[in-house]
Protein backbone atom coordinates (compact mmCIF):
# COMPACT_ATOMS: atom_id res chain seq x y z
CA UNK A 1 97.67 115.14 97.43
CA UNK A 2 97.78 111.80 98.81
CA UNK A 3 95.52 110.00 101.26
CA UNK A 4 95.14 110.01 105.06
CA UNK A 5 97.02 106.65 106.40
CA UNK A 6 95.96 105.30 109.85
CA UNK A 7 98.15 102.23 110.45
CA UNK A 8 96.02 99.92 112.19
CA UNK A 9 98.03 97.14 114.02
CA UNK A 10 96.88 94.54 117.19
CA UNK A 11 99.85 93.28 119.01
CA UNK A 12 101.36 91.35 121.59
CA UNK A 13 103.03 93.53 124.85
CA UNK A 14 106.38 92.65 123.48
CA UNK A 15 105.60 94.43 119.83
CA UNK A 16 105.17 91.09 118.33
CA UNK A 17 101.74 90.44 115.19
CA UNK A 18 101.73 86.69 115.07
CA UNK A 19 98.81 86.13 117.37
CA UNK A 20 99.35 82.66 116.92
CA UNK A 21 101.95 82.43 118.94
CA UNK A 22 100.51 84.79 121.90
CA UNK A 23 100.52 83.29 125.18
CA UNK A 24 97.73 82.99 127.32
CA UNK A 25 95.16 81.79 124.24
CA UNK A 26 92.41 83.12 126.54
CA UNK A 27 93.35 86.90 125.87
CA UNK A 28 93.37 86.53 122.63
CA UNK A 29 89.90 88.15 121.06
CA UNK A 30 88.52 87.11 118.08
CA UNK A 31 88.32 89.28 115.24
CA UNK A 32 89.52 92.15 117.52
CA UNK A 33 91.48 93.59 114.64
CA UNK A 34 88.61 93.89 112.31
CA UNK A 35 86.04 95.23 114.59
CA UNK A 36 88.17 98.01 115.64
CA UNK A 37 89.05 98.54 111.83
CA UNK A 38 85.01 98.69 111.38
CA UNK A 39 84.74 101.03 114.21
CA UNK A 40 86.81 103.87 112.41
CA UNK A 41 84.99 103.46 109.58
CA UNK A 42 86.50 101.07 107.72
CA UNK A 43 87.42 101.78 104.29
CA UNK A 44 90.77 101.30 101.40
CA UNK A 45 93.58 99.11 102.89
CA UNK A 46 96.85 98.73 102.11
CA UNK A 47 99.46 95.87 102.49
CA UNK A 48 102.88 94.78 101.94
CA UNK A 49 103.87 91.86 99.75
CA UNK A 50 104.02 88.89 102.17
CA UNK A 51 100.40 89.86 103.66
CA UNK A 52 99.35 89.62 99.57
CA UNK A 53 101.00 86.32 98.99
CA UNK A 54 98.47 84.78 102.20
CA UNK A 55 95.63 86.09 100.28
CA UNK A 56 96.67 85.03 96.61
CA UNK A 57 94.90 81.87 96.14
CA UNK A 58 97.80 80.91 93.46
CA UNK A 59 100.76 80.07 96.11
CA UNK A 60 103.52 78.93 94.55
CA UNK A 61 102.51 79.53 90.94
CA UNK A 62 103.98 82.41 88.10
CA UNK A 63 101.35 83.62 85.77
CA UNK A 64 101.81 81.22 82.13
CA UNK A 65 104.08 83.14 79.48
CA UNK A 66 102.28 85.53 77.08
CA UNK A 67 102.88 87.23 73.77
CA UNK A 68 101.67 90.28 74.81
CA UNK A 69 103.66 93.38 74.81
CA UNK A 70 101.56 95.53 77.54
CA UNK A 71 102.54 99.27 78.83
CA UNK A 72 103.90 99.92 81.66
CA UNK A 73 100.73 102.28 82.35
CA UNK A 74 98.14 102.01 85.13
CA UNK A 75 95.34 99.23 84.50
CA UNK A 76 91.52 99.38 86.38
CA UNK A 77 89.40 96.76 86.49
CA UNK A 78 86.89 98.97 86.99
CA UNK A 79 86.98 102.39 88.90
CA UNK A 80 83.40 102.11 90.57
CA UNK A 81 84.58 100.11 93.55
CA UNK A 82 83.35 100.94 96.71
CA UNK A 83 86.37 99.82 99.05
CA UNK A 84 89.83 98.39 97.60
CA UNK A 85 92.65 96.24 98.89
CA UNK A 86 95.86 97.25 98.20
CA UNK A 87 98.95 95.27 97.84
CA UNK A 88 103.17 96.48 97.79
CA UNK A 89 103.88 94.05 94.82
CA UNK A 90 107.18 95.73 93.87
CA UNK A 91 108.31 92.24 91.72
CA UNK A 92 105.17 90.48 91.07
CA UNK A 93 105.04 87.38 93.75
CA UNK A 94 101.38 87.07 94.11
CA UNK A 95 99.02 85.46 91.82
CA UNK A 96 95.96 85.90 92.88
CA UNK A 97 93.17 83.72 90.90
CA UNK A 98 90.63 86.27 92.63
CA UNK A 99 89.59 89.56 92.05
CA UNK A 100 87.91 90.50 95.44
CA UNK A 101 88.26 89.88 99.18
CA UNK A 102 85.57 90.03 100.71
CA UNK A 103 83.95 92.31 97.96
CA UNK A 104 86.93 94.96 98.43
CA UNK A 105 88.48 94.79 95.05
CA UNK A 106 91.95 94.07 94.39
CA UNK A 107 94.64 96.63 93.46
CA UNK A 108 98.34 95.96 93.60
CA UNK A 109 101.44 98.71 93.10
CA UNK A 110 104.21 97.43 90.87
CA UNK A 111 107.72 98.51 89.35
CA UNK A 112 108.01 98.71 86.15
CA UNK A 113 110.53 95.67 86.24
CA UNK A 114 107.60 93.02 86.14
CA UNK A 115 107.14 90.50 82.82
CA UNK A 116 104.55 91.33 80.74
CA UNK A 117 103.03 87.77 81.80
CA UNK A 118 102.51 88.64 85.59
CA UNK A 119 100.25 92.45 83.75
CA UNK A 120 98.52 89.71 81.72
CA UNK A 121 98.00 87.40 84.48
CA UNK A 122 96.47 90.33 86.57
CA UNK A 123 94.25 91.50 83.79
CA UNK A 124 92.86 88.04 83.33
CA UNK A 125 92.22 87.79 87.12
CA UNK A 126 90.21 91.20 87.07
CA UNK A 127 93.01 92.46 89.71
CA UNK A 128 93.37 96.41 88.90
CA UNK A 129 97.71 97.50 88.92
CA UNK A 130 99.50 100.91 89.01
CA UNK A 131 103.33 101.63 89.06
CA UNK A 132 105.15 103.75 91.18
CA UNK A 133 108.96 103.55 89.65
CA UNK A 134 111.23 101.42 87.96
CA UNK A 135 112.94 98.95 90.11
CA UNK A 136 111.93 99.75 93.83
CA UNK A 137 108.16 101.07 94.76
CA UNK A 138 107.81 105.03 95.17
CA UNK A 139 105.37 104.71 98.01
CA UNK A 140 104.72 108.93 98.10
CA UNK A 141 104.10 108.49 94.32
CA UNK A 142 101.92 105.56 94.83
CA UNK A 143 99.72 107.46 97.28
CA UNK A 144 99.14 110.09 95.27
CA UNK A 145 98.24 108.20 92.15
CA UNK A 146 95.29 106.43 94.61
CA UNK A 147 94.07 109.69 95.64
CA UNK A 148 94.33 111.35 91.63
CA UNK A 149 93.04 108.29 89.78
CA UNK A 150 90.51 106.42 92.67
CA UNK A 151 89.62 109.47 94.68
CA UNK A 152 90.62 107.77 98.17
CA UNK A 153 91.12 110.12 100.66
CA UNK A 154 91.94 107.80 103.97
CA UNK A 155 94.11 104.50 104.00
CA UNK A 156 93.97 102.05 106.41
CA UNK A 157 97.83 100.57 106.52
CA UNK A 158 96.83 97.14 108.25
CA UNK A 159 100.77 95.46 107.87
CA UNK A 160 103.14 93.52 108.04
CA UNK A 161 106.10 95.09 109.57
CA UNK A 162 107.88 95.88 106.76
CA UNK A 163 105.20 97.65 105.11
CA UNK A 164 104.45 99.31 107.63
CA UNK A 165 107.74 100.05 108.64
CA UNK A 166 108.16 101.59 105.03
CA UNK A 167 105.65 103.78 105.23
CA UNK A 168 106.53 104.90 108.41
CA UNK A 169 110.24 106.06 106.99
CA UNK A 170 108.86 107.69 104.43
CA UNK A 171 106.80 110.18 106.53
CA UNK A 172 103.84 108.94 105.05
CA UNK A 173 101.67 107.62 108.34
CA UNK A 174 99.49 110.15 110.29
CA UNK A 175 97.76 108.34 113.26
CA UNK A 176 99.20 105.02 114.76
CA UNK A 177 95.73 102.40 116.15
CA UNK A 178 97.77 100.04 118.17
CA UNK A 179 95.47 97.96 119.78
CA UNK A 180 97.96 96.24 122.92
CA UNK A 181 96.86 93.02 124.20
CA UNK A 182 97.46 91.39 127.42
CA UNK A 183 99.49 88.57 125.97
CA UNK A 184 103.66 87.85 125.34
CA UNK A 185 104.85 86.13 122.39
CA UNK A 186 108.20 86.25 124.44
CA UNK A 187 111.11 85.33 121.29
CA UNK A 188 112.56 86.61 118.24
CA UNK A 189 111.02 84.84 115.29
CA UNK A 190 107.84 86.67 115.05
CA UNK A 191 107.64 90.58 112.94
CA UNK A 192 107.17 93.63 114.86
CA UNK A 193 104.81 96.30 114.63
CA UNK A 194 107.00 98.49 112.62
CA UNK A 195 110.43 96.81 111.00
CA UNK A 196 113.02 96.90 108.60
CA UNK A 197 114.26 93.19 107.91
CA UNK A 198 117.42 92.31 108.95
CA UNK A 199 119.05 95.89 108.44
CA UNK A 200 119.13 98.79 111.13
CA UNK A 201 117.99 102.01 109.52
CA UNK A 202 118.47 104.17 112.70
CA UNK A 203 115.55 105.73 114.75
CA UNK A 204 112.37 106.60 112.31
CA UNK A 205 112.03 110.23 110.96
CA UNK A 206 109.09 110.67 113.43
CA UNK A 207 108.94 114.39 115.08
CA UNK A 208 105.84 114.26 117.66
CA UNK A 209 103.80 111.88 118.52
CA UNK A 210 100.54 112.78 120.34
CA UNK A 211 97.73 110.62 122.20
CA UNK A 212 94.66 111.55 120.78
CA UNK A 213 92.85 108.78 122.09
CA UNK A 214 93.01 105.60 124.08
CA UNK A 215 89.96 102.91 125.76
CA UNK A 216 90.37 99.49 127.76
CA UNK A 217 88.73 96.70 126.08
CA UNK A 218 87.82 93.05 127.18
CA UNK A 219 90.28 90.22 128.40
CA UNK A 220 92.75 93.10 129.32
CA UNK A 221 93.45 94.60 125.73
CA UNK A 222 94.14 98.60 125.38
CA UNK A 223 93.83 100.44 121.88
CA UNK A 224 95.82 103.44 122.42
CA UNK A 225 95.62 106.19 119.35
CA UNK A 226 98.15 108.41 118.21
CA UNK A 227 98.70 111.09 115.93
CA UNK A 228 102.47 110.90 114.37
CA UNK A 229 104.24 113.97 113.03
């Protein structure tokens, strides 16, 4: 079994995430993504690589060399935590001199390609790591591994693009929050909602896709819900 994903996105009207760059400022709501995310309950999230390296404090570093010969086998910090926040990792970028954010405790999803000095970096740090295939992420396998091993049932999928986007190809999102707000980013440069880097995969495996819920909120915004099949 694996857990329930809601991916959980704000956006401009033109598909775009980098609120900075949204046009007028004024409909812009603070902290609009995280109250809605509250509002359903909250809970495990999950997110790709370049949404880890913004909240590794270590940017631009590599864990030191080690000694240390460590298995390629799954690695908790500890087990008991109430909430976690997951990180796509495939290669080992981040380094994350933390072992919480905001008291949700760290777990990131490797390949088995990474040096023994980014496990031993990790383990230091308190950060908690499981693998999910050799050279390239097995995102099914990963799911199910959080479900067997942590016992979480629901997964908030909170971004970027291209995790998202992942996920979405590999049949693994249930229910879309898209939260629409009345502001353009208008250009190219910013990541979409759901994307797949510079390469065009064709139209996502998606076979229905059903409102199941939808609600007007301040300066303009809508949060439409939908449940993906």
């Amino acid at each position: 079994m694996r857990p329930y994903v809601i991916c959980h996105m704000v956006s401009s009207v033109d598909g775009r995430i980098w609120g900075s760059r949204w046009r007028p400022k004024a409909n812009v709501v603070p902290n609009l993504f995280e109250t809605l995310h509250d509002r359903m309950g909250g809970g495990s999230w999950l997110c790709g690589r370049v949404t880890a390296e913004e909240f590794a404090k270590g940017k631009g570093q590599v864990y030191p060399p080690t000694d240390q010969k460590l298995p390629r086998e799954n690695w908790y910090a500890t087990r008991d935590a109430r909430t976690w926040g997951i990180f796509l990792d495939a290669h080992g970028k981040a380094v994350w001199q933390r072992a919480d954010i905001g008291g949700d405790a760290i777990l990131v999803i490797l390949t088995e390609q990474v040096p023994d000095s980014h496990l031993a970096g990790l383990r230091s740090d308190g950060v908690s790591y499981i693998f999910a295939g050799k050279t390239e992420i097995d995102l099914a396998a990963a799911l199910e591994t959080l479900n067997r091993e942590l016992g979480i049932e629901r997964l908030m999928l909170e971004g970027g693009g291209g995790a998202n986007g992942a996920l979405l190809r590999a049949s693994l999102v249930d229910e879309l929050s898209l939260v629409i707000t009345a502001a353009i980013d208008g250009s190219s440069g910013a990541p979409t909602v759901f994307n797949s880097g510079d390469t065009d995969l064709g139209p996502a495996p998606i076979e229905s896709m059903t409102l199941i819920g939808h609600e007007v909120l301040e300066k303009g915004a809508v949060w439409l819900r939908y449940k993906l099949g």
